[in-house]
PDB file of N, CA and C in Angstrom:
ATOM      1  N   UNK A   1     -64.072  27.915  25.252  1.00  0.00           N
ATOM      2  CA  UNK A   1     -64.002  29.086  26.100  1.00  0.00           C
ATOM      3  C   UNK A   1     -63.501  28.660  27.479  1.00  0.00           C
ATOM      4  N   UNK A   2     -62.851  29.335  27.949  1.00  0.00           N
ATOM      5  CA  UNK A   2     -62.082  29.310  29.421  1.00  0.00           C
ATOM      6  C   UNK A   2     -62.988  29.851  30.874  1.00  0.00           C
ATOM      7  N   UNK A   3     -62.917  28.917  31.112  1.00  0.00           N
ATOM      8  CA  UNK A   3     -63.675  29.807  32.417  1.00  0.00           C
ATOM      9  C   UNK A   3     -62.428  29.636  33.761  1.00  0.00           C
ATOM     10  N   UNK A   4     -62.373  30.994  34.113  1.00  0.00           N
ATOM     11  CA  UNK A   4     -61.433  31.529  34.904  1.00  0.00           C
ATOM     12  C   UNK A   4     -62.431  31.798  36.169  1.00  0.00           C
ATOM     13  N   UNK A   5     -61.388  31.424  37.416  1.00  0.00           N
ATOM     14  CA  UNK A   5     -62.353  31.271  38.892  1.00  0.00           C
ATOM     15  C   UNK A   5     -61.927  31.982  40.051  1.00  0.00           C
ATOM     16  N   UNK A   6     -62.531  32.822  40.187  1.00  0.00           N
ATOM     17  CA  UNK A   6     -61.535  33.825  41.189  1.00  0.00           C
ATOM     18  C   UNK A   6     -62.680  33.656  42.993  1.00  0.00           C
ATOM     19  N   UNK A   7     -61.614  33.945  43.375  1.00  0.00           N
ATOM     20  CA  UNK A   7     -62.246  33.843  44.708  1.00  0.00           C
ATOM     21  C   UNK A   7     -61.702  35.051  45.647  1.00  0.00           C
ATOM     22  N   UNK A   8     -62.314  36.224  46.069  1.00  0.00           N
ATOM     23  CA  UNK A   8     -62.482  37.012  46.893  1.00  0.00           C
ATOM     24  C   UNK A   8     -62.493  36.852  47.888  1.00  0.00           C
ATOM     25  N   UNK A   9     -62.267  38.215  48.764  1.00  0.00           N
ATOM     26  CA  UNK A   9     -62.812  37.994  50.642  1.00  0.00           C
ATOM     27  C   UNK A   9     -63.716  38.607  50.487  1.00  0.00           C
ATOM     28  N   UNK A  10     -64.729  39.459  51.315  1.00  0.00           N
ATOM     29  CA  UNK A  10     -66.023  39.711  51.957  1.00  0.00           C
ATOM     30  C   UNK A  10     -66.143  41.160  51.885  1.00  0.00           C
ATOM     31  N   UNK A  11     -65.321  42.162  51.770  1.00  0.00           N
ATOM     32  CA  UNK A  11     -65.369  43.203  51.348  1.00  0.00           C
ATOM     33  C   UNK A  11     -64.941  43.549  49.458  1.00  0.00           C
ATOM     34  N   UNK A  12     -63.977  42.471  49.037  1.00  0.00           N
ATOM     35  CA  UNK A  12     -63.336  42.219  47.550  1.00  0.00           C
ATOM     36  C   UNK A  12     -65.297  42.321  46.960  1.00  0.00           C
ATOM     37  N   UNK A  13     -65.325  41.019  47.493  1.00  0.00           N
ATOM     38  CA  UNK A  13     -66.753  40.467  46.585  1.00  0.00           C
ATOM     39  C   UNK A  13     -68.039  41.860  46.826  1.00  0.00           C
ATOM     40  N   UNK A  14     -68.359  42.669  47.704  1.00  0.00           N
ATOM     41  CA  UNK A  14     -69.367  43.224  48.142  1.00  0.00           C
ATOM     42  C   UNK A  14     -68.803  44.536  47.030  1.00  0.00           C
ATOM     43  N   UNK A  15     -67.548  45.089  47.173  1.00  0.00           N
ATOM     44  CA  UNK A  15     -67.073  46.339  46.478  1.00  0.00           C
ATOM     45  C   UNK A  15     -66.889  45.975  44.932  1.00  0.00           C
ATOM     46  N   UNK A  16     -66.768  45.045  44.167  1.00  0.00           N
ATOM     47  CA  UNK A  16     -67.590  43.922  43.072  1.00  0.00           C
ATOM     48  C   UNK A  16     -68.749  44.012  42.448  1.00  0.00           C
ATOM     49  N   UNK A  17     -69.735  43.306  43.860  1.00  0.00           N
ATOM     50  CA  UNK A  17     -71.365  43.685  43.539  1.00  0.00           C
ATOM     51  C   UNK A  17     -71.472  44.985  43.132  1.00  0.00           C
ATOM     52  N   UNK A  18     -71.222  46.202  44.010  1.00  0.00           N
ATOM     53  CA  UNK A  18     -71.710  47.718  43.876  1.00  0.00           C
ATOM     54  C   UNK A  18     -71.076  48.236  42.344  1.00  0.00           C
ATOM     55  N   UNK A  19     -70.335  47.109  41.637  1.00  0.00           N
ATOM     56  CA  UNK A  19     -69.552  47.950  40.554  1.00  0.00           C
ATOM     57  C   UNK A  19     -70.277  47.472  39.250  1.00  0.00           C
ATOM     58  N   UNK A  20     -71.185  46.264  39.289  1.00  0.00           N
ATOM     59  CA  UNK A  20     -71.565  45.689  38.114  1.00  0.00           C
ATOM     60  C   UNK A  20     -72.786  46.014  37.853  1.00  0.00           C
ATOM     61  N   UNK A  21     -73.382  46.377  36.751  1.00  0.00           N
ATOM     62  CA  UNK A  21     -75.158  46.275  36.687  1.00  0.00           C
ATOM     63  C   UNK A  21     -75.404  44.894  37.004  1.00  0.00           C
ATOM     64  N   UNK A  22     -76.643  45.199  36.763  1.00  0.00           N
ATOM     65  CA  UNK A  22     -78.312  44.592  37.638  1.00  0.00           C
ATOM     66  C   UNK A  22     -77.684  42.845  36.948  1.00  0.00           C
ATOM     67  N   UNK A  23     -77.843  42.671  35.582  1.00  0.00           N
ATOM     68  CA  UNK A  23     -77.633  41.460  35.158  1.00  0.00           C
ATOM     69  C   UNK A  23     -76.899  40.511  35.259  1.00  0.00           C
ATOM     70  N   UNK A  24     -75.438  41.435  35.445  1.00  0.00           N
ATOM     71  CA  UNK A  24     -74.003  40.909  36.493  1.00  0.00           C
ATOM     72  C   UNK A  24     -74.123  40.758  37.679  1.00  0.00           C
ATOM     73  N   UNK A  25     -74.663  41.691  38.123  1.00  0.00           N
ATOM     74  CA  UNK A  25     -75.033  41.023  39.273  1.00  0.00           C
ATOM     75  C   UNK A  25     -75.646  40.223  39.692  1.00  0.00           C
ATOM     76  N   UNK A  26     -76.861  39.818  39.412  1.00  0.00           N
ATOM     77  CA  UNK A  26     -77.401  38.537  39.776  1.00  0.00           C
ATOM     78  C   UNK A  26     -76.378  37.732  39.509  1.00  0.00           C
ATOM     79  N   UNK A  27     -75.814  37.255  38.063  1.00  0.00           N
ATOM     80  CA  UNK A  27     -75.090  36.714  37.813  1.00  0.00           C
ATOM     81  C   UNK A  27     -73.884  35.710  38.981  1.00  0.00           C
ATOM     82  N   UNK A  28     -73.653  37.522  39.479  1.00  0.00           N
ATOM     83  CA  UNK A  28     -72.648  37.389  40.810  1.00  0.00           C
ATOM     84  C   UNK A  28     -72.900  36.168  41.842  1.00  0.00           C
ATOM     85  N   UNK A  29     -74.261  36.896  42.559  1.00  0.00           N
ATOM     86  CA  UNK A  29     -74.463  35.889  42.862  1.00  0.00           C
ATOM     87  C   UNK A  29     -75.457  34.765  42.839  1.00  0.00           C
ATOM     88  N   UNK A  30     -75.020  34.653  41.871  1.00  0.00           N
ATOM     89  CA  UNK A  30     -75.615  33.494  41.706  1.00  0.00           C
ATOM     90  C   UNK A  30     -75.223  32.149  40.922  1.00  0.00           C
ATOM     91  N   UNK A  31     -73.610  32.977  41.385  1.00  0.00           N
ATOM     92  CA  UNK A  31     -72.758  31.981  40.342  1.00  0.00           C
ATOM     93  C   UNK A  31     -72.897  31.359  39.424  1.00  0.00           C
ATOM     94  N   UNK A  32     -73.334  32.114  38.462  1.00  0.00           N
ATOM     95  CA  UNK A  32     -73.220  32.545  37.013  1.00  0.00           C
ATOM     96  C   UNK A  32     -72.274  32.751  36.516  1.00  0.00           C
ATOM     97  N   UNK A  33     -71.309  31.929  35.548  1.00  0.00           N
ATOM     98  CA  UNK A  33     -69.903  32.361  35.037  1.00  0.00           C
ATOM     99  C   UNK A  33     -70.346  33.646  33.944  1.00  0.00           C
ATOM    100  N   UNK A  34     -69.837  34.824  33.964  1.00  0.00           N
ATOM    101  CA  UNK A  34     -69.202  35.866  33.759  1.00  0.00           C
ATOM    102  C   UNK A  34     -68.787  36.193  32.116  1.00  0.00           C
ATOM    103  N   UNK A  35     -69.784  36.614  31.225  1.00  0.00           N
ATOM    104  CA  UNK A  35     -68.456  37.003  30.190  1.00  0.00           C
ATOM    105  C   UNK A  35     -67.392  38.225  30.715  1.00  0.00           C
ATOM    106  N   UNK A  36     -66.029  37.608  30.905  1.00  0.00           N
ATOM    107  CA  UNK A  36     -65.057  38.105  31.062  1.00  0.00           C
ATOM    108  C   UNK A  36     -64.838  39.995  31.168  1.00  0.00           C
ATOM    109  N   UNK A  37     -65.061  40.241  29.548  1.00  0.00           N
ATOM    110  CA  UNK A  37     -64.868  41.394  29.165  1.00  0.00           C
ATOM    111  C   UNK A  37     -65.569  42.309  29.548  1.00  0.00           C
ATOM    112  N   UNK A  38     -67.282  41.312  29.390  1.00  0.00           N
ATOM    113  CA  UNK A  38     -68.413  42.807  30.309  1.00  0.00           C
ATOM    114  C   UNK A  38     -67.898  42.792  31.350  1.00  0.00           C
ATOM    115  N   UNK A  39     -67.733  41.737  32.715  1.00  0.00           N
ATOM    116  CA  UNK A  39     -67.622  42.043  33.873  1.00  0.00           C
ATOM    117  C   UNK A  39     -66.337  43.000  33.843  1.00  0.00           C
ATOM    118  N   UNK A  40     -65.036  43.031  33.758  1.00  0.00           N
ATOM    119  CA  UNK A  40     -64.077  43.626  33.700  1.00  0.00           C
ATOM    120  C   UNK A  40     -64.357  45.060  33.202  1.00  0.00           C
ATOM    121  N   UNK A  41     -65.272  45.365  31.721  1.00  0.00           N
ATOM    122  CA  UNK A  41     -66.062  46.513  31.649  1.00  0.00           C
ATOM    123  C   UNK A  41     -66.313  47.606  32.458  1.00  0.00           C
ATOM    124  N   UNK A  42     -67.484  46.796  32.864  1.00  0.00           N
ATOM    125  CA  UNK A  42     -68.338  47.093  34.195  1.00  0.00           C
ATOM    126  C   UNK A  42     -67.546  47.696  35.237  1.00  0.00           C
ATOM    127  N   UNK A  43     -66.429  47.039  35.697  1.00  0.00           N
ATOM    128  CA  UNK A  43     -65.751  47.626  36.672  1.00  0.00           C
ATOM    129  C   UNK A  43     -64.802  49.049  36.596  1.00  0.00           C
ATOM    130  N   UNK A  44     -64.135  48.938  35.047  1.00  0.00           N
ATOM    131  CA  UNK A  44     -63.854  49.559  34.406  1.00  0.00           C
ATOM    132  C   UNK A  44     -64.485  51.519  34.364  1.00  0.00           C
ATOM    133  N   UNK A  45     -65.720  51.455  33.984  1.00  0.00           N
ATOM    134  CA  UNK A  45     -66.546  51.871  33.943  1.00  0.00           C
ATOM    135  C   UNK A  45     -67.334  52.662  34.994  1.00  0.00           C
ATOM    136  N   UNK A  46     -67.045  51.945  35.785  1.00  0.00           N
ATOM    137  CA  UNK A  46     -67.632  52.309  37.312  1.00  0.00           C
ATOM    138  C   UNK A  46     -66.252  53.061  37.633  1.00  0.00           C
ATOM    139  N   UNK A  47     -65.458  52.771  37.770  1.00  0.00           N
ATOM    140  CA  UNK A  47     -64.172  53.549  38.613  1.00  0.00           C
ATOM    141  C   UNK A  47     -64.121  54.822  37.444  1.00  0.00           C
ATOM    142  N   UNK A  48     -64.051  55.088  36.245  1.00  0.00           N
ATOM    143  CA  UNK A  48     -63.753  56.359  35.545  1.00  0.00           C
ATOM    144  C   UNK A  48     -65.538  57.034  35.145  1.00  0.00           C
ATOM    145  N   UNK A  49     -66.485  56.829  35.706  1.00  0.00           N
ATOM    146  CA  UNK A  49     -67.776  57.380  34.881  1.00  0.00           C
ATOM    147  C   UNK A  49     -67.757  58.559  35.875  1.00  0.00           C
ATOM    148  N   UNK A  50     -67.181  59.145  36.731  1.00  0.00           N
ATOM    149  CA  UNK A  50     -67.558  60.632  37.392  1.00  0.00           C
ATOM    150  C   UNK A  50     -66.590  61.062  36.618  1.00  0.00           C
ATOM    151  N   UNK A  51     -65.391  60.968  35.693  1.00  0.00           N
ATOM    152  CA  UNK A  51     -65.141  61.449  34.668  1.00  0.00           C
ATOM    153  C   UNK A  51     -65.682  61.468  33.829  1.00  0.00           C
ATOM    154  N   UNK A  52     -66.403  60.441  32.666  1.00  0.00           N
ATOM    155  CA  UNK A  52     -67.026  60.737  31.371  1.00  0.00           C
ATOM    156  C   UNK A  52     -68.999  61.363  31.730  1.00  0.00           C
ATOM    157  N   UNK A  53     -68.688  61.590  33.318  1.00  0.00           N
ATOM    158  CA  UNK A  53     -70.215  62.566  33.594  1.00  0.00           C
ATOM    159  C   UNK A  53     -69.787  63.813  33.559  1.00  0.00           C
ATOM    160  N   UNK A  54     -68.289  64.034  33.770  1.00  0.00           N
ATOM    161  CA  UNK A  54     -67.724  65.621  33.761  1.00  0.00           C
ATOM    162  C   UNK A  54     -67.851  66.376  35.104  1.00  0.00           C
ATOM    163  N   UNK A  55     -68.296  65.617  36.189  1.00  0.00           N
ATOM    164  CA  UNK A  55     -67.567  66.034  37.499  1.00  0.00           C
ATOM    165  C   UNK A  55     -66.608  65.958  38.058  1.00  0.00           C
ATOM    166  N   UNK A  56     -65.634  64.919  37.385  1.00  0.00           N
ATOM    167  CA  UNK A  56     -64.463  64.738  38.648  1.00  0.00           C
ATOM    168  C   UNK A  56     -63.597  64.856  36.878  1.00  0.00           C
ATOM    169  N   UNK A  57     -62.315  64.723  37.687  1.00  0.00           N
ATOM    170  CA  UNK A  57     -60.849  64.340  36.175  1.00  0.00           C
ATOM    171  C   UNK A  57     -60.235  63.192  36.893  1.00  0.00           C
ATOM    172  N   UNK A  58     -59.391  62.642  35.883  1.00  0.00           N
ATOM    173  CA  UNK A  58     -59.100  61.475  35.655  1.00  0.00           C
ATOM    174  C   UNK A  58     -57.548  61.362  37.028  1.00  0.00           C
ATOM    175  N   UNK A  59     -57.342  62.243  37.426  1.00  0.00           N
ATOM    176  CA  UNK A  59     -56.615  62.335  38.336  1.00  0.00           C
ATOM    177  C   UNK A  59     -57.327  62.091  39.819  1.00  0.00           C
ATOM    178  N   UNK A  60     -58.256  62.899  40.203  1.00  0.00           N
ATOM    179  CA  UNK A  60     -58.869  62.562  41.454  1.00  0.00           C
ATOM    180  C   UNK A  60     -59.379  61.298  41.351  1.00  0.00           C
ATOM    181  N   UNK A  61     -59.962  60.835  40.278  1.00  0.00           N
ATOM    182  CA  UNK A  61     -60.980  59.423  39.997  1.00  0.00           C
ATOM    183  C   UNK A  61     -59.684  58.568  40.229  1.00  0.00           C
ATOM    184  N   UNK A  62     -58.890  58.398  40.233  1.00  0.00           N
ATOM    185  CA  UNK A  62     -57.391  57.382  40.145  1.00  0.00           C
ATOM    186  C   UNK A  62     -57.082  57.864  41.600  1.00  0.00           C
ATOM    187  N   UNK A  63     -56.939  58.759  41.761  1.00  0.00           N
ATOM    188  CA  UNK A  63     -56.528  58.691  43.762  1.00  0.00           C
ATOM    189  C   UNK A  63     -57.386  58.383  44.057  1.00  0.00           C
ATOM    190  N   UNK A  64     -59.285  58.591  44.152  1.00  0.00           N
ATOM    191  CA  UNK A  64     -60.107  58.376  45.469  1.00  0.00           C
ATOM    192  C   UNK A  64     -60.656  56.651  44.967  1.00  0.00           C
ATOM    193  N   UNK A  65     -60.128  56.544  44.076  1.00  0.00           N
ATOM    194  CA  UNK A  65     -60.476  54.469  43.995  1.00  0.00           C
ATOM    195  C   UNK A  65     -59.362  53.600  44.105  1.00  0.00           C
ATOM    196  N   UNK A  66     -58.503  53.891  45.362  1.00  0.00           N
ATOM    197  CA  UNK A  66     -57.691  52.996  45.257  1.00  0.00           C
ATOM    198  C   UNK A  66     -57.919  51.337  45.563  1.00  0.00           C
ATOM    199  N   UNK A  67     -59.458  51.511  46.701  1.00  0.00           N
ATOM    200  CA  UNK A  67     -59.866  49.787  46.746  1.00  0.00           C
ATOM    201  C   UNK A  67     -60.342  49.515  45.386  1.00  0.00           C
ATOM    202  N   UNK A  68     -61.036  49.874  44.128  1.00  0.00           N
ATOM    203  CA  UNK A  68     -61.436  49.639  43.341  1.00  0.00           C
ATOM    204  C   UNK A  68     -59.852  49.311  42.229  1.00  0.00           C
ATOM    205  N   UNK A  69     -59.233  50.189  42.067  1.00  0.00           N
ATOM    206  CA  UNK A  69     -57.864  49.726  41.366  1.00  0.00           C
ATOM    207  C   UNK A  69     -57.195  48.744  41.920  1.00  0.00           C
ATOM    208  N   UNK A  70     -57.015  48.364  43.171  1.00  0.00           N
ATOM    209  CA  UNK A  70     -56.698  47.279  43.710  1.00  0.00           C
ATOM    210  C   UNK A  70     -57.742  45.943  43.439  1.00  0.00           C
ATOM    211  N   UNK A  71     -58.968  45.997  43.171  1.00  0.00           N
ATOM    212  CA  UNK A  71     -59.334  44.569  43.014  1.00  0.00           C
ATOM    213  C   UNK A  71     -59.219  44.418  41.601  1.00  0.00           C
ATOM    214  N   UNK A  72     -59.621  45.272  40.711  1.00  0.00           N
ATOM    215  CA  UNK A  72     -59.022  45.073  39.322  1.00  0.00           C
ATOM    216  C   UNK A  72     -57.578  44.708  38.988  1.00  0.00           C
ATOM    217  N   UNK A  73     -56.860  45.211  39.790  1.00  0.00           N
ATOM    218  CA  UNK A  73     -55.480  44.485  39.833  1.00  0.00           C
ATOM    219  C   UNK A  73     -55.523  43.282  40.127  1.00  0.00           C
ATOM    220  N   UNK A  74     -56.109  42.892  41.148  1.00  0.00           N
ATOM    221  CA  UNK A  74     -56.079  41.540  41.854  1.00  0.00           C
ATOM    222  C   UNK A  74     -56.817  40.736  40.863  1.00  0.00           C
ATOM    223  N   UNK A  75     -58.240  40.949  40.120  1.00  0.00           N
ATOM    224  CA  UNK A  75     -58.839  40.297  39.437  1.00  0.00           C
ATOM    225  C   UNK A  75     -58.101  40.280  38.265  1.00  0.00           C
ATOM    226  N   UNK A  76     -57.236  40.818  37.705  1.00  0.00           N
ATOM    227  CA  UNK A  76     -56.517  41.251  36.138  1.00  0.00           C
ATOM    228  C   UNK A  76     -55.273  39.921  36.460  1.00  0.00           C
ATOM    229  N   UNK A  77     -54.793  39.928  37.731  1.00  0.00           N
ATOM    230  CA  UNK A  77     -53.666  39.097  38.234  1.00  0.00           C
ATOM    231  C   UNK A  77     -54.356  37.635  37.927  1.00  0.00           C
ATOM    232  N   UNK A  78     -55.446  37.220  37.789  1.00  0.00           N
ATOM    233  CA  UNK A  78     -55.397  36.286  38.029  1.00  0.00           C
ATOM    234  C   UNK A  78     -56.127  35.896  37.004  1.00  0.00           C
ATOM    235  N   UNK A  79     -56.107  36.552  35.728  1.00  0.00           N
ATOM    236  CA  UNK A  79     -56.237  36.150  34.270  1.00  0.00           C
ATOM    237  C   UNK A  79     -54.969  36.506  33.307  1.00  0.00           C
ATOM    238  N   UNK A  80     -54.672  37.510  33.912  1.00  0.00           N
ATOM    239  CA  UNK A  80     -52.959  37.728  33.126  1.00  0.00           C
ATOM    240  C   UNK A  80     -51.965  37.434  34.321  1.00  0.00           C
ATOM    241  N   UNK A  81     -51.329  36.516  34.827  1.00  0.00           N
ATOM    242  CA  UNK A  81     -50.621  36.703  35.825  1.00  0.00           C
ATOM    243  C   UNK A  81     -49.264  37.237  35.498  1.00  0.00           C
ATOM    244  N   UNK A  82     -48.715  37.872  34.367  1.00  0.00           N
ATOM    245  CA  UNK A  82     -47.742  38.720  34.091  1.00  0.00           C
ATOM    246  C   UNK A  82     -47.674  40.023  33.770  1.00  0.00           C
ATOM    247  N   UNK A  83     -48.890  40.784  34.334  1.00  0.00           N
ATOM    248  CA  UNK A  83     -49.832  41.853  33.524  1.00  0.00           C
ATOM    249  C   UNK A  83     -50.529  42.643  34.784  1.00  0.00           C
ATOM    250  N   UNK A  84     -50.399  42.605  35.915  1.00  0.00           N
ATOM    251  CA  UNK A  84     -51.796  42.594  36.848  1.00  0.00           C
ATOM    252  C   UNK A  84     -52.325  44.483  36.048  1.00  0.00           C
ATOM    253  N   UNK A  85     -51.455  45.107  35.446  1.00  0.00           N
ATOM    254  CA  UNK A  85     -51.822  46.658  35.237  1.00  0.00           C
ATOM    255  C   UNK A  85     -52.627  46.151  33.335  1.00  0.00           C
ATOM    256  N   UNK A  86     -52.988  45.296  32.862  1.00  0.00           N
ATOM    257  CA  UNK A  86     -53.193  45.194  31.573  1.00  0.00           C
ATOM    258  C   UNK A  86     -54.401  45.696  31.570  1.00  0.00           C
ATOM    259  N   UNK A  87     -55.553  45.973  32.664  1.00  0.00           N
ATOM    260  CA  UNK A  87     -56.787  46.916  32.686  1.00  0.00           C
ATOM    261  C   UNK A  87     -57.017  48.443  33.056  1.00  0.00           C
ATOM    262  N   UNK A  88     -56.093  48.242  33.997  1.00  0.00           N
ATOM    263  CA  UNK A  88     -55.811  49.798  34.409  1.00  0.00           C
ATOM    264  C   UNK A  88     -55.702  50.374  33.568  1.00  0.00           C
ATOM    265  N   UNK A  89     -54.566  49.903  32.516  1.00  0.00           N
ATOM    266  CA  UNK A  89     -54.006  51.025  31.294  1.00  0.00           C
ATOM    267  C   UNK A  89     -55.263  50.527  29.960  1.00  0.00           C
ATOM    268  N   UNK A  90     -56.440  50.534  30.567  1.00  0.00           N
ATOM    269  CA  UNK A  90     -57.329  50.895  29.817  1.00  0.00           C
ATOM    270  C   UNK A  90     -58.456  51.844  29.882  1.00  0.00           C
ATOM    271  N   UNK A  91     -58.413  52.488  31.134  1.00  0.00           N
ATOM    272  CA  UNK A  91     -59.233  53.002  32.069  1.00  0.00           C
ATOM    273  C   UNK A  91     -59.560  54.507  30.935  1.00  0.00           C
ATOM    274  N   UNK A  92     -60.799  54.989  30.659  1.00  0.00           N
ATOM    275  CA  UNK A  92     -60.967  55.468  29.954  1.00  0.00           C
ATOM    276  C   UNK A  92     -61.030  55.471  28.527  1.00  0.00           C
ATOM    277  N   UNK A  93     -61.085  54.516  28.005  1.00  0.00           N
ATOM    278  CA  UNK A  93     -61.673  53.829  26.692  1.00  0.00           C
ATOM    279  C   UNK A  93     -63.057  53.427  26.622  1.00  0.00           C
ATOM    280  N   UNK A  94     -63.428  53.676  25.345  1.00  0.00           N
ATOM    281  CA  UNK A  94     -64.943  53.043  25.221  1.00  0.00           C
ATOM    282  C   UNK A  94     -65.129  51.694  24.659  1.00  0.00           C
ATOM    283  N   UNK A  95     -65.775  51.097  24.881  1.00  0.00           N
ATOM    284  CA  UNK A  95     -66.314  49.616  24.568  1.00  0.00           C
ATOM    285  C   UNK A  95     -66.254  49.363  23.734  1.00  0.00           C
ATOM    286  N   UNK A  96     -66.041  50.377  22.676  1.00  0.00           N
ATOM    287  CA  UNK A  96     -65.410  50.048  20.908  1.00  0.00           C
ATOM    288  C   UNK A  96     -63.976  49.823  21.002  1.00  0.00           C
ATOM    289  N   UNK A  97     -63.172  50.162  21.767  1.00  0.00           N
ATOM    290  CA  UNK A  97     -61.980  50.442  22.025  1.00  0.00           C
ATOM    291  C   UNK A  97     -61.233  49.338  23.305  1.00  0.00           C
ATOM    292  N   UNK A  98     -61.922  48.547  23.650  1.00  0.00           N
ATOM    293  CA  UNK A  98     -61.107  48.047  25.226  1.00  0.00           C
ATOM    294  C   UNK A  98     -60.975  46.528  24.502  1.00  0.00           C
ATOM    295  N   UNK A  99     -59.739  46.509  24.989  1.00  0.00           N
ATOM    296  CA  UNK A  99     -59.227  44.727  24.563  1.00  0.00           C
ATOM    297  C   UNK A  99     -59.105  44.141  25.412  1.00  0.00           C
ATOM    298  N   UNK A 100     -59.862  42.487  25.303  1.00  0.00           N
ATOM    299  CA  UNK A 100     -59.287  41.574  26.018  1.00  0.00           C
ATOM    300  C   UNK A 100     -58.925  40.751  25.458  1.00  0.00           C
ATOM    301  N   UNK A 101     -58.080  40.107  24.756  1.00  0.00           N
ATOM    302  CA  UNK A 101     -57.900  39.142  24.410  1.00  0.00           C
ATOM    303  C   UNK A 101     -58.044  37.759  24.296  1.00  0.00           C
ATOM    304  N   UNK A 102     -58.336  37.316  26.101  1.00  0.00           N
ATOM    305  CA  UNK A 102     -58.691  36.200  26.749  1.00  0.00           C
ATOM    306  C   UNK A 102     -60.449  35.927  26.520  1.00  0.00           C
ATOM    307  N   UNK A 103     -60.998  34.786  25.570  1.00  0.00           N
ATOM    308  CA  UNK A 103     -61.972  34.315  25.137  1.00  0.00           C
ATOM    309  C   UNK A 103     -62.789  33.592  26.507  1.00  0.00           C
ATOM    310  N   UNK A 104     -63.064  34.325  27.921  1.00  0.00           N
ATOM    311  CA  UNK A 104     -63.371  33.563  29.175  1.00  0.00           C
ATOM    312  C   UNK A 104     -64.695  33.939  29.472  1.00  0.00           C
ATOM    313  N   UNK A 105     -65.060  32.941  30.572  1.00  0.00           N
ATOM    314  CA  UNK A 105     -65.954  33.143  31.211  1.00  0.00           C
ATOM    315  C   UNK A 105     -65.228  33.344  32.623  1.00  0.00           C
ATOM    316  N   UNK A 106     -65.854  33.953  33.859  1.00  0.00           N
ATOM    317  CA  UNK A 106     -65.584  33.962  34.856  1.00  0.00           C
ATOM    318  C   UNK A 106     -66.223  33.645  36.517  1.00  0.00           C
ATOM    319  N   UNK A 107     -66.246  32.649  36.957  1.00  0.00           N
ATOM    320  CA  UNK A 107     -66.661  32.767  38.217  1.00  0.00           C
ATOM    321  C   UNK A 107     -66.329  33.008  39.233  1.00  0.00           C
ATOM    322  N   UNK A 108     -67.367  33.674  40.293  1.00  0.00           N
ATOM    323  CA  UNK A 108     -66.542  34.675  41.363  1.00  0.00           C
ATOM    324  C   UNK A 108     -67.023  33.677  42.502  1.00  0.00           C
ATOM    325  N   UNK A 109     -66.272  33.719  43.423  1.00  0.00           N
ATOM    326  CA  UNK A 109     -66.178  32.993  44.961  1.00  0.00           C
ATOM    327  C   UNK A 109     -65.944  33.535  45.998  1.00  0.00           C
ATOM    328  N   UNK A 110     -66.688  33.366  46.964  1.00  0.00           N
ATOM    329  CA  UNK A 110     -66.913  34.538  48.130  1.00  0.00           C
ATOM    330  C   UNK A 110     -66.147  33.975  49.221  1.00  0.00           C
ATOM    331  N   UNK A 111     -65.049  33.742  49.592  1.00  0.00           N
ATOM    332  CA  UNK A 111     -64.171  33.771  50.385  1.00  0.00           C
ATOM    333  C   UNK A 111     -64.366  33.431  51.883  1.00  0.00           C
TER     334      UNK A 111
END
């Protein structure tokens, strides 16, 4: 298994924390390498769930997270570096349904 190492700045890593559950998070910090797919999940998940709660649509949820689509880009960049959109264009799939291909672990670094 691969463990992939990303390193953030100080708002990247904090807007991160607020996106992962309780277990990832510690994880976070506590530099804990990462299965890949939950964390990416997680983030996943967090940016489209005021859609699958049925308050917002998938249009406003994609304009009002643009720091959140931006670190998933940035974090996606630096496991696919030919790909940075290979999560985005998953956004709204369920956990039966979301591919990663990459067999990783991940650790995060606070900048």
């Amino acid at each position: 298994m691969e463990i992939c190492k990303i390193t953030l700045d100080s708002k990247q890593y904090d807007l991160l924390k607020s996106m992962l559950n309780c277990d990832r998070r510690s994880d976070l910090i506590r530099k804990i390498p990462i299965n890949g797919k939950e964390l990416l999940y997680d983030m996943i998940h967090e940016i489209y769930s005021p859609v699958t709660d049925g308050w917002s649509t998938r249009e406003i949820v994609l304009n009002e997270s643009a720091d959140a689509l931006n670190l998933l880009r940035f974090m996606t960049k630096q496991i696919f570096p030919n790909d940075e959109y290979y999560f985005v264009r998953q956004i709204g799939r369920k956990w039966a349904n979301f591919r990663f291909e990459k067999d990783c672990k991940i650790i995060i670094y606070k900048n």
